[in-house]
PDB file of N, CA and C in Angstrom:
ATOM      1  N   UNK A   1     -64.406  19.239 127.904  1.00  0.00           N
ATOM      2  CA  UNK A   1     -63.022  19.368 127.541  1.00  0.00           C
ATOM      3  C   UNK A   1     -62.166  18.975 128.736  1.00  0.00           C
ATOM      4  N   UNK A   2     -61.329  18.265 128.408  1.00  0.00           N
ATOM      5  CA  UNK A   2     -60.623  17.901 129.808  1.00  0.00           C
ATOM      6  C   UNK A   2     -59.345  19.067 129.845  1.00  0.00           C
ATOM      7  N   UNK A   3     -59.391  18.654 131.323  1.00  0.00           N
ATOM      8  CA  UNK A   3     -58.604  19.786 131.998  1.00  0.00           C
ATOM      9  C   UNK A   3     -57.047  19.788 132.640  1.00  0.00           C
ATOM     10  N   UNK A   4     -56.283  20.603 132.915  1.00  0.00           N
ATOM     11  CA  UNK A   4     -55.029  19.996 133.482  1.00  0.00           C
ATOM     12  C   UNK A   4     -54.498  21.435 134.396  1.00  0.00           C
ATOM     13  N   UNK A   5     -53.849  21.015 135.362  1.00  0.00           N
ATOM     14  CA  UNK A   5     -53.279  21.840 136.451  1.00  0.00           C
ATOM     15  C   UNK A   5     -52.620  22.643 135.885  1.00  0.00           C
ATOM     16  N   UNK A   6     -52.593  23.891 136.023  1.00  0.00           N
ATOM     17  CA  UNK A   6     -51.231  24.871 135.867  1.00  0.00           C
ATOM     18  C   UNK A   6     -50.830  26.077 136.914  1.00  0.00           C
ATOM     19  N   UNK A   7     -49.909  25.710 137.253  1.00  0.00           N
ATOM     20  CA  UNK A   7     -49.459  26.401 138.434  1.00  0.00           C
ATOM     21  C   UNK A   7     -48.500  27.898 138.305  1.00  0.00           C
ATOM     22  N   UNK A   8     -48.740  28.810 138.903  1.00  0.00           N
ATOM     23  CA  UNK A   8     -48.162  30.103 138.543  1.00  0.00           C
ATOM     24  C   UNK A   8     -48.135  30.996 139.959  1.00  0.00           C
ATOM     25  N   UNK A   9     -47.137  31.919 139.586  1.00  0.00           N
ATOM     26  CA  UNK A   9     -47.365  32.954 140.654  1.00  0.00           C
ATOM     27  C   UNK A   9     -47.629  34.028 140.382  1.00  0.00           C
ATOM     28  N   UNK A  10     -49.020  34.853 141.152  1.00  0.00           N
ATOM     29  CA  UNK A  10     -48.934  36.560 141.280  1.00  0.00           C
ATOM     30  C   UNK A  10     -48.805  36.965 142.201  1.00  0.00           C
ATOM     31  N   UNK A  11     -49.045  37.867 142.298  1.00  0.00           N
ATOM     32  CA  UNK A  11     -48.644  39.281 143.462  1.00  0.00           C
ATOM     33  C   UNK A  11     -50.095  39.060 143.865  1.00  0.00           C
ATOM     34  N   UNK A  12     -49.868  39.234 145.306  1.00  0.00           N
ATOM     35  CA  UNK A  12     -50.862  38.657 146.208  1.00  0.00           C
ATOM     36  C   UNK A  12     -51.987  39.795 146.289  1.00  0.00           C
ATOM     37  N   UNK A  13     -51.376  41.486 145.871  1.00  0.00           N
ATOM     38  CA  UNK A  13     -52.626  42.060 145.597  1.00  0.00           C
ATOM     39  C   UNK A  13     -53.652  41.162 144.782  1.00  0.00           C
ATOM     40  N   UNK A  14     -52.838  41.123 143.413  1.00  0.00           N
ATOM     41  CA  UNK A  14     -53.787  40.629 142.244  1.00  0.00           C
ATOM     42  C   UNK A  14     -54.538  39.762 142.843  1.00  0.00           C
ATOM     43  N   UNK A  15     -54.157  38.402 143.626  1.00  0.00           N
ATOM     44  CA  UNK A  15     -54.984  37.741 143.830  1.00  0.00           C
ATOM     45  C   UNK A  15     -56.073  37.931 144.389  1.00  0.00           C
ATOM     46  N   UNK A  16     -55.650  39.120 145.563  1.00  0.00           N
ATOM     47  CA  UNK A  16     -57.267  39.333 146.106  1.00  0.00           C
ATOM     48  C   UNK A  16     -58.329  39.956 145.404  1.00  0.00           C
ATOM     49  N   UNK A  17     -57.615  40.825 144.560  1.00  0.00           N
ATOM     50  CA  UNK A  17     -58.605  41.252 143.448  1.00  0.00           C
ATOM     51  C   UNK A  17     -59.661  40.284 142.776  1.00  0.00           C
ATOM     52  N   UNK A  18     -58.274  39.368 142.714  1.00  0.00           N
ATOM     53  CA  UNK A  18     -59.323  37.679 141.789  1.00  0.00           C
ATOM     54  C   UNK A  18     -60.335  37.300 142.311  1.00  0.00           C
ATOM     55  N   UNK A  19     -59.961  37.120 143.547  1.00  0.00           N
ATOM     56  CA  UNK A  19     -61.122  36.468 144.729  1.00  0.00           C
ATOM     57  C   UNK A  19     -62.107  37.213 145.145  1.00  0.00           C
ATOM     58  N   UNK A  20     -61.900  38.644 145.165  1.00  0.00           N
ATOM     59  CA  UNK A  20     -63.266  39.640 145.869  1.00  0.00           C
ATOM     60  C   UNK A  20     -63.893  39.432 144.659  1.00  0.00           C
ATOM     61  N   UNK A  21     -63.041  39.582 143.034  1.00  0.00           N
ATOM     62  CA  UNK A  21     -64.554  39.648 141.882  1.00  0.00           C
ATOM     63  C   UNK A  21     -65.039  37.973 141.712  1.00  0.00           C
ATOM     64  N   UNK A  22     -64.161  36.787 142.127  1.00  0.00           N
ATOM     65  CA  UNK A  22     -64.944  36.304 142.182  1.00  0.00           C
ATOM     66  C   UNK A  22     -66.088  35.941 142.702  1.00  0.00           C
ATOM     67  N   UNK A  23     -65.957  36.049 144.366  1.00  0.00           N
ATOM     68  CA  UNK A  23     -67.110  35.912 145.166  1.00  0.00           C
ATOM     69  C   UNK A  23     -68.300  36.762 144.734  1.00  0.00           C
ATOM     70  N   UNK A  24     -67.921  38.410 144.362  1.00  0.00           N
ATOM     71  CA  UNK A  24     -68.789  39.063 143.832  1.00  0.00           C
ATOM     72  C   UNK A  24     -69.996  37.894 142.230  1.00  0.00           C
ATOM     73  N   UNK A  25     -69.104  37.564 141.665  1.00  0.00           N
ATOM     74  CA  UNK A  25     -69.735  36.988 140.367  1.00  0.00           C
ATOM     75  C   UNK A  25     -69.885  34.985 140.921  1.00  0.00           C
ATOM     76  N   UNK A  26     -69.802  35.370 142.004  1.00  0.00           N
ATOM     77  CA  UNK A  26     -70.133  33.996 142.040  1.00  0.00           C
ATOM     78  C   UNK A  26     -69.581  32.264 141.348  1.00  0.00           C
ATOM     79  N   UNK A  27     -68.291  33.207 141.494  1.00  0.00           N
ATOM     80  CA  UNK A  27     -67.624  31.998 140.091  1.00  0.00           C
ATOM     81  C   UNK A  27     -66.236  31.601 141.168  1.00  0.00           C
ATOM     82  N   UNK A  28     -65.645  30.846 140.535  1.00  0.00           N
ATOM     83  CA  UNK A  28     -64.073  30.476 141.389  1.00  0.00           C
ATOM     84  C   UNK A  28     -63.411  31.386 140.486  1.00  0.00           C
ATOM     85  N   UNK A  29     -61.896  31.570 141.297  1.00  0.00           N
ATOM     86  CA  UNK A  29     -61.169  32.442 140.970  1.00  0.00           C
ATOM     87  C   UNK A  29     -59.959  31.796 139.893  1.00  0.00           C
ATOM     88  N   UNK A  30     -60.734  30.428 139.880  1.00  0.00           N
ATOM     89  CA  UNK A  30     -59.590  29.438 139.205  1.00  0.00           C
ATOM     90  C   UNK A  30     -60.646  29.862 137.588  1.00  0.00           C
ATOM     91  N   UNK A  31     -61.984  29.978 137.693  1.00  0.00           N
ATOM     92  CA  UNK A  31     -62.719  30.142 136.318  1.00  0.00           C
ATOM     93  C   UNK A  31     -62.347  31.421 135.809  1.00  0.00           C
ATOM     94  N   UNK A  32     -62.098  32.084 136.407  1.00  0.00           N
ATOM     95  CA  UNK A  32     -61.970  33.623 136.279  1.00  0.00           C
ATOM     96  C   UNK A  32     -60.945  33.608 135.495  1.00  0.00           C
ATOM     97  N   UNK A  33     -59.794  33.096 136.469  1.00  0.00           N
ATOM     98  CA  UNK A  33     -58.627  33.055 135.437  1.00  0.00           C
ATOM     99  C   UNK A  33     -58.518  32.395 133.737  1.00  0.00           C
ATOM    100  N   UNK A  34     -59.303  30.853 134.480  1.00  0.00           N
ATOM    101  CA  UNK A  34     -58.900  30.330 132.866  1.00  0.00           C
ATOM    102  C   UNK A  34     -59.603  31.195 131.554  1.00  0.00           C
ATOM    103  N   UNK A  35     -60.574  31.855 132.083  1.00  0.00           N
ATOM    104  CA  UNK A  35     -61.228  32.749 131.280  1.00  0.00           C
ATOM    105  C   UNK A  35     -60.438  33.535 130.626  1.00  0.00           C
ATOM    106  N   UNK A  36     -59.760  34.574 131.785  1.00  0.00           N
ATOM    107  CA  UNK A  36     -59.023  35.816 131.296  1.00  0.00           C
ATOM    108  C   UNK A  36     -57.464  35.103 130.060  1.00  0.00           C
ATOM    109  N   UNK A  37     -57.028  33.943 130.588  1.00  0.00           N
ATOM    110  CA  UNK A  37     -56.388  33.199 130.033  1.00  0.00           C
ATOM    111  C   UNK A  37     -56.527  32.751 128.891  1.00  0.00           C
ATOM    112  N   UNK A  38     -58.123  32.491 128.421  1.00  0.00           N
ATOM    113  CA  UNK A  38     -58.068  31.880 126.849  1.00  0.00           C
ATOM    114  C   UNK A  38     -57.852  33.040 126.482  1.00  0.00           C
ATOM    115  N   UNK A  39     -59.262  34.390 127.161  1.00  0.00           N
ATOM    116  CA  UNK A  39     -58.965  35.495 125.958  1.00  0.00           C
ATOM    117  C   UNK A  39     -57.923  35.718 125.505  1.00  0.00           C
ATOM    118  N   UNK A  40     -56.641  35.709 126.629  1.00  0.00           N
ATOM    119  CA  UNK A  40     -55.565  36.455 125.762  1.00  0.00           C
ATOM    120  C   UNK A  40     -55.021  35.828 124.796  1.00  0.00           C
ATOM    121  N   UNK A  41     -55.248  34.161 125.147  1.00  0.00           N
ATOM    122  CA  UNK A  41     -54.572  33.146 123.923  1.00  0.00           C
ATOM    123  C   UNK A  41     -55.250  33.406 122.744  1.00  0.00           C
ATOM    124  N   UNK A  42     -56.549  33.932 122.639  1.00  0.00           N
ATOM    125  CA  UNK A  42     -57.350  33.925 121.457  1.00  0.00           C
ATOM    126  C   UNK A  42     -57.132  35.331 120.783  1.00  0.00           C
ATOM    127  N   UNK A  43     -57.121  36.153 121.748  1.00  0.00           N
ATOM    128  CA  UNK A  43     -56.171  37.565 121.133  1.00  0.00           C
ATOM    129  C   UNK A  43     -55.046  37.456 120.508  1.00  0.00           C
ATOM    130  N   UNK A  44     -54.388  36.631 121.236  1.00  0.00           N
ATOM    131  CA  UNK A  44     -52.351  36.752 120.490  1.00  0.00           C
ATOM    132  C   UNK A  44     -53.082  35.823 119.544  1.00  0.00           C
ATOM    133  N   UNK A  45     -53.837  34.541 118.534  1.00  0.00           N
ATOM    134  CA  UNK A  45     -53.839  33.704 117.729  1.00  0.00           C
ATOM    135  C   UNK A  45     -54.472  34.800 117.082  1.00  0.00           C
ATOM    136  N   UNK A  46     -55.419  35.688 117.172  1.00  0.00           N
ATOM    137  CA  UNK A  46     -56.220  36.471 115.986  1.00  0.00           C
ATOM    138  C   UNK A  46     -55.217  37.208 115.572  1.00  0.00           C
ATOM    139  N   UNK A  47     -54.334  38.430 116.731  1.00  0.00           N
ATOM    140  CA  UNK A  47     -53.062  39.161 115.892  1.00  0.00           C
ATOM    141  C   UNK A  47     -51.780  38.487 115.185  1.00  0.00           C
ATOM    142  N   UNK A  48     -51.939  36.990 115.655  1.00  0.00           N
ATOM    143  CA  UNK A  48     -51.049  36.381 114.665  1.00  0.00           C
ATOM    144  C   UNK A  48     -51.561  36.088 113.464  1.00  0.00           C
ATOM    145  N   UNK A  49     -52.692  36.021 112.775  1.00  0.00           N
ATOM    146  CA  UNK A  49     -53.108  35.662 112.147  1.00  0.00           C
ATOM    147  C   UNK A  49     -53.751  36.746 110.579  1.00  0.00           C
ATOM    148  N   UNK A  50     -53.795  37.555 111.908  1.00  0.00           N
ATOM    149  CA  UNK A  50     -53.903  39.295 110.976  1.00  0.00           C
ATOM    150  C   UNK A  50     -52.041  39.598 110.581  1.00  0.00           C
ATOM    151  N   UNK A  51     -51.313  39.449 111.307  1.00  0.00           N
ATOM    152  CA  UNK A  51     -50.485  39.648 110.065  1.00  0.00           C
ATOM    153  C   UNK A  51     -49.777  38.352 109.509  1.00  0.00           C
ATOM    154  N   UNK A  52     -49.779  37.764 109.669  1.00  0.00           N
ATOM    155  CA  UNK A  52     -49.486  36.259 108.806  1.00  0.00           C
ATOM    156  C   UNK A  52     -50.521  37.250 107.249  1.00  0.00           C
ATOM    157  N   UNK A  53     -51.753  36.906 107.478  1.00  0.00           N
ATOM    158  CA  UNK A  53     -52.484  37.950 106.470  1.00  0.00           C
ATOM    159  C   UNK A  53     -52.145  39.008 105.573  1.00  0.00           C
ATOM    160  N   UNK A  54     -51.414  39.601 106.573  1.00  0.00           N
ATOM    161  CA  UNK A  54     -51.354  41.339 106.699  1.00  0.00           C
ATOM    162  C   UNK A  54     -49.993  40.692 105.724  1.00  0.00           C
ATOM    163  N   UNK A  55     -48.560  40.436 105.827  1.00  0.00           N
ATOM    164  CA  UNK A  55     -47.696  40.140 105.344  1.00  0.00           C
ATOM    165  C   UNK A  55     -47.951  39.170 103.636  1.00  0.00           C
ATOM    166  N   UNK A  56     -48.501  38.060 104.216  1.00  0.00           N
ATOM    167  CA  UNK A  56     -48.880  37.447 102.702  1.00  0.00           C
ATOM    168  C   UNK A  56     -49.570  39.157 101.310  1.00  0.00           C
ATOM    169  N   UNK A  57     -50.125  39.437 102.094  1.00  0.00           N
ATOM    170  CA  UNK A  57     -50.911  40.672 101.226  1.00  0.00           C
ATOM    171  C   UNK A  57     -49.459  41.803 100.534  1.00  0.00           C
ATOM    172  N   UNK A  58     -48.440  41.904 101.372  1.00  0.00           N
ATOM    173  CA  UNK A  58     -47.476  42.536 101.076  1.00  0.00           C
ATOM    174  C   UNK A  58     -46.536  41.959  99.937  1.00  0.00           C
ATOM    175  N   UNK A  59     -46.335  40.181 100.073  1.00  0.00           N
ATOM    176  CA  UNK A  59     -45.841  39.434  99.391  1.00  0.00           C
ATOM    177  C   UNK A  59     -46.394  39.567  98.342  1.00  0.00           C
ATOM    178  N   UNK A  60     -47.740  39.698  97.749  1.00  0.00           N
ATOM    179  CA  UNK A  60     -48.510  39.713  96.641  1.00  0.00           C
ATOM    180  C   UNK A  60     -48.097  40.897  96.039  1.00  0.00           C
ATOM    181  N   UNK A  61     -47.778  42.128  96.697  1.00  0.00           N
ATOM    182  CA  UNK A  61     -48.025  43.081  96.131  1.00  0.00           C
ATOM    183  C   UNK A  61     -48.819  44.135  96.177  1.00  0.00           C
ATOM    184  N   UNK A  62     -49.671  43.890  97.460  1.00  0.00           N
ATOM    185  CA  UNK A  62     -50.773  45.002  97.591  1.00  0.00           C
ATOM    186  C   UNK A  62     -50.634  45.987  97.929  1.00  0.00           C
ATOM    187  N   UNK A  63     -51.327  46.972  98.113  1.00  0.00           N
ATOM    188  CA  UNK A  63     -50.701  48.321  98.049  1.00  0.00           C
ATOM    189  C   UNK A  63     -50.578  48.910  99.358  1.00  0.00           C
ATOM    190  N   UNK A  64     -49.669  49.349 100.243  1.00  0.00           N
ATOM    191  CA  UNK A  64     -49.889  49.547 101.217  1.00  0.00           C
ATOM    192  C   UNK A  64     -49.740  51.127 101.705  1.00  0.00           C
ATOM    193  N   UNK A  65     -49.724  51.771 102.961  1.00  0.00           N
ATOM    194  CA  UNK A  65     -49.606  52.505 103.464  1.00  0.00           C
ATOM    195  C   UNK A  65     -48.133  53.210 104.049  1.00  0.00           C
ATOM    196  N   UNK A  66     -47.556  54.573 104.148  1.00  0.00           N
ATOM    197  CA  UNK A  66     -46.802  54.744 104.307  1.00  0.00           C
ATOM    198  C   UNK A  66     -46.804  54.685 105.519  1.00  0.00           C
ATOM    199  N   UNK A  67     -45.838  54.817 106.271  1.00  0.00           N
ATOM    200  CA  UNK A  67     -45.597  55.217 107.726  1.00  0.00           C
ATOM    201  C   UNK A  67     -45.717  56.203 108.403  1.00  0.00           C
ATOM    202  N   UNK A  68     -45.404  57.394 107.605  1.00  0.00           N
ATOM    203  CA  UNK A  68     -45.453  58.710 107.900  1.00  0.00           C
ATOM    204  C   UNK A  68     -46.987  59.432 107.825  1.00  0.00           C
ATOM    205  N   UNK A  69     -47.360  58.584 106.973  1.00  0.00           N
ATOM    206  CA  UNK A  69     -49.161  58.744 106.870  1.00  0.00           C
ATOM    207  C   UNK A  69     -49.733  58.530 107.949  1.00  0.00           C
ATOM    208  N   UNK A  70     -49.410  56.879 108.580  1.00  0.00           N
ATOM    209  CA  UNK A  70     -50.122  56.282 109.742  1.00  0.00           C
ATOM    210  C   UNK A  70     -49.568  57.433 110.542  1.00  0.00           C
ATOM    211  N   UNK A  71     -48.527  57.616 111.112  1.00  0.00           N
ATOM    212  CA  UNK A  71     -47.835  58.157 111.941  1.00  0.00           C
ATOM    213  C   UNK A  71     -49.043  59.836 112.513  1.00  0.00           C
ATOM    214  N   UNK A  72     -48.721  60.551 110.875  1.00  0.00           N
ATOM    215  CA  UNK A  72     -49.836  61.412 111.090  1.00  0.00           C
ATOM    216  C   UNK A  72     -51.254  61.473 111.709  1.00  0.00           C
ATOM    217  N   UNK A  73     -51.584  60.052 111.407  1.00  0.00           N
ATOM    218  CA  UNK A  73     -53.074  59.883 111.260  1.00  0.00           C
ATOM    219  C   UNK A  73     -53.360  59.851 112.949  1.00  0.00           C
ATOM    220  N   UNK A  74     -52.075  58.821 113.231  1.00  0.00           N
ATOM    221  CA  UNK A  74     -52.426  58.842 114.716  1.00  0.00           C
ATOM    222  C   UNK A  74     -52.282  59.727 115.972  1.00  0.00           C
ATOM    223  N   UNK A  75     -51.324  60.921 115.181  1.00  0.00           N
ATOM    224  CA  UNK A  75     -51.402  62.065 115.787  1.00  0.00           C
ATOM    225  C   UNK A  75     -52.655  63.445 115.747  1.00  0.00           C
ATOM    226  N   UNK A  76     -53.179  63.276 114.803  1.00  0.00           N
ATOM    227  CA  UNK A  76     -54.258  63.876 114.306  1.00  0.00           C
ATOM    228  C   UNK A  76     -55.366  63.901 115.748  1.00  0.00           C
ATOM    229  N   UNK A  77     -56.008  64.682 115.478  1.00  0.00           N
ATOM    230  CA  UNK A  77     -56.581  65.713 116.638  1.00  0.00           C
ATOM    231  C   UNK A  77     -58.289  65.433 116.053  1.00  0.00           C
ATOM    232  N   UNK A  78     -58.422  65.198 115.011  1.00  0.00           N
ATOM    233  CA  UNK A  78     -60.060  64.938 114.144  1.00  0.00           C
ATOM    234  C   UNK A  78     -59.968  63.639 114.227  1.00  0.00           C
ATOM    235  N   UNK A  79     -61.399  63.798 113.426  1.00  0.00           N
ATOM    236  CA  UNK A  79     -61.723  62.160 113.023  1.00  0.00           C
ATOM    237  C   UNK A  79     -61.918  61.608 111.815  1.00  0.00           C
ATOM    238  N   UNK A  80     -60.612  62.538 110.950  1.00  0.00           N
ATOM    239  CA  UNK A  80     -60.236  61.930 109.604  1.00  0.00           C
ATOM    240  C   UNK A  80     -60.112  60.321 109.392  1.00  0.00           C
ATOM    241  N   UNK A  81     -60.366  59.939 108.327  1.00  0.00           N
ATOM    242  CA  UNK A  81     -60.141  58.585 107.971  1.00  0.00           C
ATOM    243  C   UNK A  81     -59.090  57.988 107.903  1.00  0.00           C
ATOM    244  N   UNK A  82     -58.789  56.762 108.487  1.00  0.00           N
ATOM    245  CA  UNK A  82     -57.551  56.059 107.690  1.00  0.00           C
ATOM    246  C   UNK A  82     -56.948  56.195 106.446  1.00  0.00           C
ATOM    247  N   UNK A  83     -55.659  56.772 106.603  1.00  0.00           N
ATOM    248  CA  UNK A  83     -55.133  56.645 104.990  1.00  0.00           C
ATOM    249  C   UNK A  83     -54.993  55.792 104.260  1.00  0.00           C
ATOM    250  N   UNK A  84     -55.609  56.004 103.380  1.00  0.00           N
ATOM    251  CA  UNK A  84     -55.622  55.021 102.269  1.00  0.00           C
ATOM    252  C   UNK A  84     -57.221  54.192 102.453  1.00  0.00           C
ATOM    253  N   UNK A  85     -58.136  54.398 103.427  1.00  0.00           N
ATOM    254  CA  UNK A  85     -59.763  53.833 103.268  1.00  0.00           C
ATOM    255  C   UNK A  85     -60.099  54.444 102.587  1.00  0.00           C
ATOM    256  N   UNK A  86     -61.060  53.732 101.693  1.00  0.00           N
ATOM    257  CA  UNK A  86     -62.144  54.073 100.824  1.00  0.00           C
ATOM    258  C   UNK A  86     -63.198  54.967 101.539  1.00  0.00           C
ATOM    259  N   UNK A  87     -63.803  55.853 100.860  1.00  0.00           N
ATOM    260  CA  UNK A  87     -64.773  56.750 101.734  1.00  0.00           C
ATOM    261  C   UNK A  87     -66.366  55.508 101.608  1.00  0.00           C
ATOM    262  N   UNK A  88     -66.938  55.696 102.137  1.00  0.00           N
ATOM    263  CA  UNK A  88     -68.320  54.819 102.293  1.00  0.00           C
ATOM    264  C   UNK A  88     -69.202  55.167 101.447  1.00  0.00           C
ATOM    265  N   UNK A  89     -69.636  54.812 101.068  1.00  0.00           N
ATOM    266  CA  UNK A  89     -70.404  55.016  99.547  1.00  0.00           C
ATOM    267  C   UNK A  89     -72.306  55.196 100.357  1.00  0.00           C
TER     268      UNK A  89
END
């Protein structure tokens, strides 16, 4: 895959961080990055993509969840189920 320069600035802690784990892993600190770099591009394209999803499903009509449910759920102290999952058969 061809490649192209991109230039940025961090905080010079971070960088040394970059550089001690790279030397540790034996890699450049330039691989390290582009690494940590796709993941996040491939993270933000999957959560765009879950609700692009998530929304079309609303457009249809599907049935969704209240707020006050989630809200609960995520305050909840157990390890009750998501409202509104099916129990596992």
């Amino acid at each position: 895959m061809p490649t192209a320069s991109f230039t940025t600035r961090i905080d010079a802690d971070l960088r040394a961080e970059l550089e001690a784990i790279a030397r540790f892993e034996d890699r450049s600190a330039s691989w390290l990055a582009n690494q940590a770099i796709r993941n996040f591009v491939e993270e933000r394209i999957a959560t765009r993509e879950l609700l692009r999803a998530g929304l079309a499903l609303i457009e249809r009509g599907a049935e969704g969840v209240a707020s006050d449910a989630v809200h609960e759920w995520l305050l909840a102290d157990d390890e009750r189920a998501f409202p509104g999952a099916k129990p596992e058969a």
